[in-house]
Protein backbone atom coordinates (compact mmCIF):
# COMPACT_ATOMS: atom_id res chain seq x y z
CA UNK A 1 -4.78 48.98 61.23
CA UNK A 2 -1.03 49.18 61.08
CA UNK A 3 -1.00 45.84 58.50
CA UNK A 4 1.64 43.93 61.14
CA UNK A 5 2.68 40.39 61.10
CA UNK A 6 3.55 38.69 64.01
CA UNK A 7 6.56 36.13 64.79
CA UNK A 8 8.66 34.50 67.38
CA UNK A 9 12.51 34.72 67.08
CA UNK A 10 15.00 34.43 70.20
CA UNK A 11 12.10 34.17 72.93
CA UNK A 12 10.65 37.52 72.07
CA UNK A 13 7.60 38.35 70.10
CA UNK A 14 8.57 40.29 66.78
CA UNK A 15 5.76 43.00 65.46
CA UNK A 16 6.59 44.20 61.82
CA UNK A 17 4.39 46.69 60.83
CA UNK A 18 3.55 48.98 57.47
CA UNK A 19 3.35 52.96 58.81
CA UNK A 20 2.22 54.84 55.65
CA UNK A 21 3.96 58.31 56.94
CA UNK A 22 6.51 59.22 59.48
CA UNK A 23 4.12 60.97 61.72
CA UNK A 24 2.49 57.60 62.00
CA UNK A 25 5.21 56.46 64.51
CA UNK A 26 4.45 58.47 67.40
CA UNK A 27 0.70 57.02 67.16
CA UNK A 28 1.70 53.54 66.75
CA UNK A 29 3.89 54.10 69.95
CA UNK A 30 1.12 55.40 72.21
CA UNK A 31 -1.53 52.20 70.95
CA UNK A 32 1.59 50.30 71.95
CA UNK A 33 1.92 52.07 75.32
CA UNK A 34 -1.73 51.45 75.43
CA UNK A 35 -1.42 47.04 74.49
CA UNK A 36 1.04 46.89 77.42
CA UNK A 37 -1.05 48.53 79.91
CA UNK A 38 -3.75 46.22 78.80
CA UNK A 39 -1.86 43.32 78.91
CA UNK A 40 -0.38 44.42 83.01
CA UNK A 41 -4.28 45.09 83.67
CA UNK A 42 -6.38 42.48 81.93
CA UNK A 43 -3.80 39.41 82.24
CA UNK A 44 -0.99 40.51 84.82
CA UNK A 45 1.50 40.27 82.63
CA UNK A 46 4.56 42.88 82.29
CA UNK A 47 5.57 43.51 78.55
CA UNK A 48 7.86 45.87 76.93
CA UNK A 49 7.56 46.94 73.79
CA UNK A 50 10.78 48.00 72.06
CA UNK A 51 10.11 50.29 68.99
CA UNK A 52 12.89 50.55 66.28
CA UNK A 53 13.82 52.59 63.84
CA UNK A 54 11.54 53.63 60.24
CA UNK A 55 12.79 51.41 57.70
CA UNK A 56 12.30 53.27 53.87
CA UNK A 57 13.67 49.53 52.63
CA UNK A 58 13.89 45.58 53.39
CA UNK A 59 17.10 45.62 54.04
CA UNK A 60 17.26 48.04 56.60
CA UNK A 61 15.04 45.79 58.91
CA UNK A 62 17.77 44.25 60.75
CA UNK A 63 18.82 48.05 62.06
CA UNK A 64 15.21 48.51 63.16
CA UNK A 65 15.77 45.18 65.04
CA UNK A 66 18.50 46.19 67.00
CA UNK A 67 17.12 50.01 67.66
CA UNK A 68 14.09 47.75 69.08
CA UNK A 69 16.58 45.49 71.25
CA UNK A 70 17.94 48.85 72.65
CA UNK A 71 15.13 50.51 73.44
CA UNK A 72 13.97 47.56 75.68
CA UNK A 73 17.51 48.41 77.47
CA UNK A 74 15.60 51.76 78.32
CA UNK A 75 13.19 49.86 80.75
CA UNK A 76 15.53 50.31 83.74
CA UNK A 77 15.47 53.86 83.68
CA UNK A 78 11.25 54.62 81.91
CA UNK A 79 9.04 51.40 83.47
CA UNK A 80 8.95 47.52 82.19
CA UNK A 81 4.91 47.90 81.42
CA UNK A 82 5.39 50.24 78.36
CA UNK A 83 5.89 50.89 74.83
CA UNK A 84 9.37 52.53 74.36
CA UNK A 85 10.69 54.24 70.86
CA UNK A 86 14.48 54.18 69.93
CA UNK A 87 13.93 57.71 68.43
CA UNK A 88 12.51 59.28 71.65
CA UNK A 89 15.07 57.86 73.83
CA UNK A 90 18.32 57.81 71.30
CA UNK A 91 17.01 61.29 69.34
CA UNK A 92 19.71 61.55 66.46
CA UNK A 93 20.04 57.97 66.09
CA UNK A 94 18.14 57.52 63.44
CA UNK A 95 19.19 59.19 60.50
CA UNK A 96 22.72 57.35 61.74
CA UNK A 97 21.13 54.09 61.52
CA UNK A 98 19.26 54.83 57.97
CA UNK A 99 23.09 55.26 56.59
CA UNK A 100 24.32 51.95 58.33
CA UNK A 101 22.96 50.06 55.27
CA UNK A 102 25.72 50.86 53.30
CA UNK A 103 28.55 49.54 55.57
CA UNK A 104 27.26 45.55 55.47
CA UNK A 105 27.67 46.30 51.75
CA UNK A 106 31.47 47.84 52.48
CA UNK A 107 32.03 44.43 54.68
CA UNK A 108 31.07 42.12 52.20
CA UNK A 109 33.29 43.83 49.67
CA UNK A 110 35.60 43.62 51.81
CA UNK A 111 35.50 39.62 51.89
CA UNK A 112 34.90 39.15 48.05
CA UNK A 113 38.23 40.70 48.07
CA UNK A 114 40.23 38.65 50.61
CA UNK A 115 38.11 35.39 48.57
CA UNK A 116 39.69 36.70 45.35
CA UNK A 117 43.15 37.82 46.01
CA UNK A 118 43.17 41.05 45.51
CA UNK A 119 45.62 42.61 47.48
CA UNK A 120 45.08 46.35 45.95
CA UNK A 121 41.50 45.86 45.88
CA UNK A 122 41.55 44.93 49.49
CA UNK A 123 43.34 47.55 50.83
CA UNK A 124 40.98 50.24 48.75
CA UNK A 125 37.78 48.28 50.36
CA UNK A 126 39.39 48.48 53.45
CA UNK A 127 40.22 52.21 53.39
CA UNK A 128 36.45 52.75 51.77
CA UNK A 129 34.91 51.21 55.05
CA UNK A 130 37.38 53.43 57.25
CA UNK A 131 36.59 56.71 55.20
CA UNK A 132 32.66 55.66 55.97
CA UNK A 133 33.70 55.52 59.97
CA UNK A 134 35.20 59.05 60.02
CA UNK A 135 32.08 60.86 58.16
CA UNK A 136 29.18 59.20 59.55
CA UNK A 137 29.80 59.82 63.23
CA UNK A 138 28.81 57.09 64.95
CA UNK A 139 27.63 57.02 68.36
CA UNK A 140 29.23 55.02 70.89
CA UNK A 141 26.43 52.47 71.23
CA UNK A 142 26.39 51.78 67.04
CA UNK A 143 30.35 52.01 66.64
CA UNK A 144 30.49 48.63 69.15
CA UNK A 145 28.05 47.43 66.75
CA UNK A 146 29.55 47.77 63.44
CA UNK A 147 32.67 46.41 65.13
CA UNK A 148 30.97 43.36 66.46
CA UNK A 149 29.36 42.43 63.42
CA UNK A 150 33.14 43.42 61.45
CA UNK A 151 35.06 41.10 63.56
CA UNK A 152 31.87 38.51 63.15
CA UNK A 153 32.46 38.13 59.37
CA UNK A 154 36.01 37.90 59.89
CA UNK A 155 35.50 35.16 62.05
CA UNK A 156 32.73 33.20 59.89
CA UNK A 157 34.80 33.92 56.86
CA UNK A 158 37.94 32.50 58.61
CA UNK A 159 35.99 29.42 60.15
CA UNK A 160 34.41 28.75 57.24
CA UNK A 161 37.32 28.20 54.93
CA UNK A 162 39.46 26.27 57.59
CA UNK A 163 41.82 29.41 58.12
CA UNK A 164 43.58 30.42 60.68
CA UNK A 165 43.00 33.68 61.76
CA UNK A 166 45.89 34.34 63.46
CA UNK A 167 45.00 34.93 67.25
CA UNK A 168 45.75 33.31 70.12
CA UNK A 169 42.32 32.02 70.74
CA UNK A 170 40.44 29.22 68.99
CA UNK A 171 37.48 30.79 68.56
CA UNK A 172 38.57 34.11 67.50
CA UNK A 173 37.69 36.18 70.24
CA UNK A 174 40.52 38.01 70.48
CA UNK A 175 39.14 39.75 67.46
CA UNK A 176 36.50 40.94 68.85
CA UNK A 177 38.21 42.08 71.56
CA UNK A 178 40.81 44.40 69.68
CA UNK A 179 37.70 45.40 67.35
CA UNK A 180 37.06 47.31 70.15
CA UNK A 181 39.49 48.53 71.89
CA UNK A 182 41.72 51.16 68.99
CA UNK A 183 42.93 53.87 69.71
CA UNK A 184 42.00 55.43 66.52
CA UNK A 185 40.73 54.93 63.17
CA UNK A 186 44.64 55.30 61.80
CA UNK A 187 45.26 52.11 63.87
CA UNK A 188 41.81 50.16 62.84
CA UNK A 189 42.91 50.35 59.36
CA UNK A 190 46.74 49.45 59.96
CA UNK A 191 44.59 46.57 62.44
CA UNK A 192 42.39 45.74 59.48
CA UNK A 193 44.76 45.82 56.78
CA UNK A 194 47.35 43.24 58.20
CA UNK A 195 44.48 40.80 59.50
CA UNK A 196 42.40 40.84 56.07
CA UNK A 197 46.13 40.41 53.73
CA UNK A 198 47.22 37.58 55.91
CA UNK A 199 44.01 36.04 55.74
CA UNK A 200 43.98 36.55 52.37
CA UNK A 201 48.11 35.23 52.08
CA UNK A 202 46.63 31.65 53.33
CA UNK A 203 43.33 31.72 51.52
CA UNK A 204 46.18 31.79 48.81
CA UNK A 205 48.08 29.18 50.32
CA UNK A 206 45.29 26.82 50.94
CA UNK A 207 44.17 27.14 47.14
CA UNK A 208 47.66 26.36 46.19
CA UNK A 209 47.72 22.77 48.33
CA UNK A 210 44.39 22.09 47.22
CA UNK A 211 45.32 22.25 43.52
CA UNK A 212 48.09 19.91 44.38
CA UNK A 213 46.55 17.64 45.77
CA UNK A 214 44.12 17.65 43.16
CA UNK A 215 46.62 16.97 40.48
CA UNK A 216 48.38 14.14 42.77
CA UNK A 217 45.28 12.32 43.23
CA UNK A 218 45.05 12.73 39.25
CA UNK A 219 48.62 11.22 38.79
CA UNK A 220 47.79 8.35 41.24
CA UNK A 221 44.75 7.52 39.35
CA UNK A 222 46.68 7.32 36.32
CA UNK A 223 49.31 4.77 37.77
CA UNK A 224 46.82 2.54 39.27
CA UNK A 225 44.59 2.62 36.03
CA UNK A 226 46.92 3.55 33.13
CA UNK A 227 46.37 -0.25 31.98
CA UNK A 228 42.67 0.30 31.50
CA UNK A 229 41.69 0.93 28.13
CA UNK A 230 38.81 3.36 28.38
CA UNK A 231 40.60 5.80 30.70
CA UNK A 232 39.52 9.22 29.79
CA UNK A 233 39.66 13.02 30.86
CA UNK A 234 35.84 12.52 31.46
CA UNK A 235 36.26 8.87 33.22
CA UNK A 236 38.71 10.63 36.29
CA UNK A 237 36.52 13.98 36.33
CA UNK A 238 34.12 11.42 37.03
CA UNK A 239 35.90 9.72 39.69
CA UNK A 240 36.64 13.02 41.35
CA UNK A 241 33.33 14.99 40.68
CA UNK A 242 35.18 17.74 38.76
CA UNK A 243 34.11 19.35 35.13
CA UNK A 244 36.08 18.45 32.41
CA UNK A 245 37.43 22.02 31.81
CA UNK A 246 38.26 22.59 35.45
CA UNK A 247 40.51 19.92 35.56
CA UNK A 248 42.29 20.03 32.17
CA UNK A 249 43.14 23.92 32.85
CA UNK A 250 44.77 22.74 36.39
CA UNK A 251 46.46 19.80 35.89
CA UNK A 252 48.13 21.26 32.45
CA UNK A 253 48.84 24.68 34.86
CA UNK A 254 50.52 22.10 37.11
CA UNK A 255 51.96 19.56 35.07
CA UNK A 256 52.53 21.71 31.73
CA UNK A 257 51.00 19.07 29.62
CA UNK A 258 47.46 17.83 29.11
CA UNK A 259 45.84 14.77 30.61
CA UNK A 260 45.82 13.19 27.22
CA UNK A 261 49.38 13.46 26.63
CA UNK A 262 50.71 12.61 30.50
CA UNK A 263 48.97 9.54 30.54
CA UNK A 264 50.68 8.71 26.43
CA UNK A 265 54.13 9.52 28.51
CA UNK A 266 53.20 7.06 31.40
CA UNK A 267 51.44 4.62 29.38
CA UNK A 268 55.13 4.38 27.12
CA UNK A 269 57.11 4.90 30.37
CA UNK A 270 56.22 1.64 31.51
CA UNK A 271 56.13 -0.28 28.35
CA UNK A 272 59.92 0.96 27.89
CA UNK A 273 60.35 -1.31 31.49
CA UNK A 274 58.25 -4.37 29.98
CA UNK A 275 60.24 -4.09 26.61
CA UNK A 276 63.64 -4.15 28.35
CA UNK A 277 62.43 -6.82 31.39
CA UNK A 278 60.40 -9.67 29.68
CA UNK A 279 60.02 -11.17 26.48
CA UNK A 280 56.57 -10.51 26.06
CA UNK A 281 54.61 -9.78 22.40
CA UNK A 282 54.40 -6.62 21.31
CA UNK A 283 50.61 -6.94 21.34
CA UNK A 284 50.79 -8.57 25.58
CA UNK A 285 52.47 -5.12 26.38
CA UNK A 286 50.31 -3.66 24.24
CA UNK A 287 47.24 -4.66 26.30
CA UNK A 288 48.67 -4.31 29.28
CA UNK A 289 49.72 -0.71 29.11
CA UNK A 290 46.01 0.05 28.11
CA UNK A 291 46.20 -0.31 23.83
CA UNK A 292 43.78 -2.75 22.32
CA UNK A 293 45.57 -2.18 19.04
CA UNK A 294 49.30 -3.04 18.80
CA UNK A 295 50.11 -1.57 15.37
CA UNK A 296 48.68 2.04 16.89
CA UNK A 297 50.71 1.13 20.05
């Protein structure tokens, strides 16, 4: 009847189902009400059934989700054999949680910005996120949330590129914990500001030392193989599973010349020390600095 699909996920048993019209809820509620009756009478089992919130879209099901997680919450107070709605017990709520969809997209913009260095953009993502705090009017209950999941994809972000976040703990929960505890949203976005830009200072940082030491394992490829005749740009992209145009735009942004013509330098470097230390042929130092052809060397 209500087209559901059944899964498990965290120990509970999830119910999606398709209501064609809003007054379908309270309905689908009272057969639920009815199932865990059944289920205390036929097979002695207690079960709760949480209800969440209407979704009008996919990506509002997580919300739904955690409207159904707190309306379980509600069995202390109305009965652990029983089907309880989110919008019965939390009336108000919903319409709140139907405009949380937009703030995972104000998150996420703020992390493309921190991953891209924009310090202006940041700090207008930032204060676009803080704006959507003052006018929706959270509750209590959903502010904690948003919070949680904020200081969550600070964390991830942070653990995920190797940065440090700059708390005291390892794991970041001090994060979480001043998520929570400002005094207003003035201070969150002072907070939130100086977090995101430093995180975004060594995101900069660790770029930087990763170019580096892209271009120095470059240069020490060249002096261990400058003698080899077939050395190429495409040969040491090869060897360190870069494109060709990725690594000719760094290493001539670090080196201010291109491959081609920092390996000539090196290459005639060390034939000026043969020429001056040995009397070899032209043509042995030829070879031996990588030329197969002494009258082009």
């Amino acid at each position: 009847r209500w087209d559901s699909r059944f899964f498990i996920y965290l120990g509970d048993i999830i119910m999606i189902s398709q209501l064609q019209t809003k007054d379908s809820l309270l309905k689908y509620t009272d057969e639920m009400d009815r199932l865990c009756r059944m289920a205390k009478k036929v097979c002695n089992a207690r079960m709760t059934a949480g209800v969440g919130y209407l979704c009008d879209s996919l990506e509002q099901l997580p919300f739904s989700y955690q409207g159904a997680k707190q309306a379980v919450t509600y069995r202390v107070l109305y009965g652990n054999t029983r089907a309880i709605s989110i919008a019965e017990v939390e009336p108000g709520e919903s319409g709140e949680m139907q405009r949380k969809e937009s703030y995972a997209e104000l998150l996420q913009r703020i992390i493309k910005k921190i991953r891209v260095g924009e310090e202006e953009g940041l700090r207008e993502a930032i204060h676009e996120f803080i704006n959507w705090l003052t006018v929706t009017h959270l509750s209590m209950q959903n502010y904690r949330i948003v919070m949680m999941e904020l200081a969550a994809e600070l964390v991830r972000f942070a653990a995920g590129h190797e940065l440090n976040i700059g708390t005291g703990s390892t794991d970041g929960s001090d994060v979480y914990h001043q998520a929570l505890h400002m005094e207003s949203t003035e201070v969150l976005e002072q907070w939130l500001q100086t977090l995101c830009r430093n995180l975004q200072r060594e995101m900069l940082h660790e770029r930087q030392d990763s170019t580096k030491s892209f271009v120095q394992r470059a240069e020490e490829y060249v002096k261990t193989h400058y003698a080899d005749q077939d050395l190429s740009v495409e040969e040491i992209c090869r060897e360190m599973n870069v494109s060709a145009a990725y690594f000719s735009t760094i290493f001539k942004k670090e080196t201010g010349k291109t491959f081609v013509r920092y390996l000539t330098d090196y290459r005639m470097e060390q034939a000026v020390i043969l020429l001056m230390s040995g009397n070899d042929k032209t043509y042995m130092i030829a070879e031996k600095v990588g030329y197969s052809e002494a009258n082009y060397f």
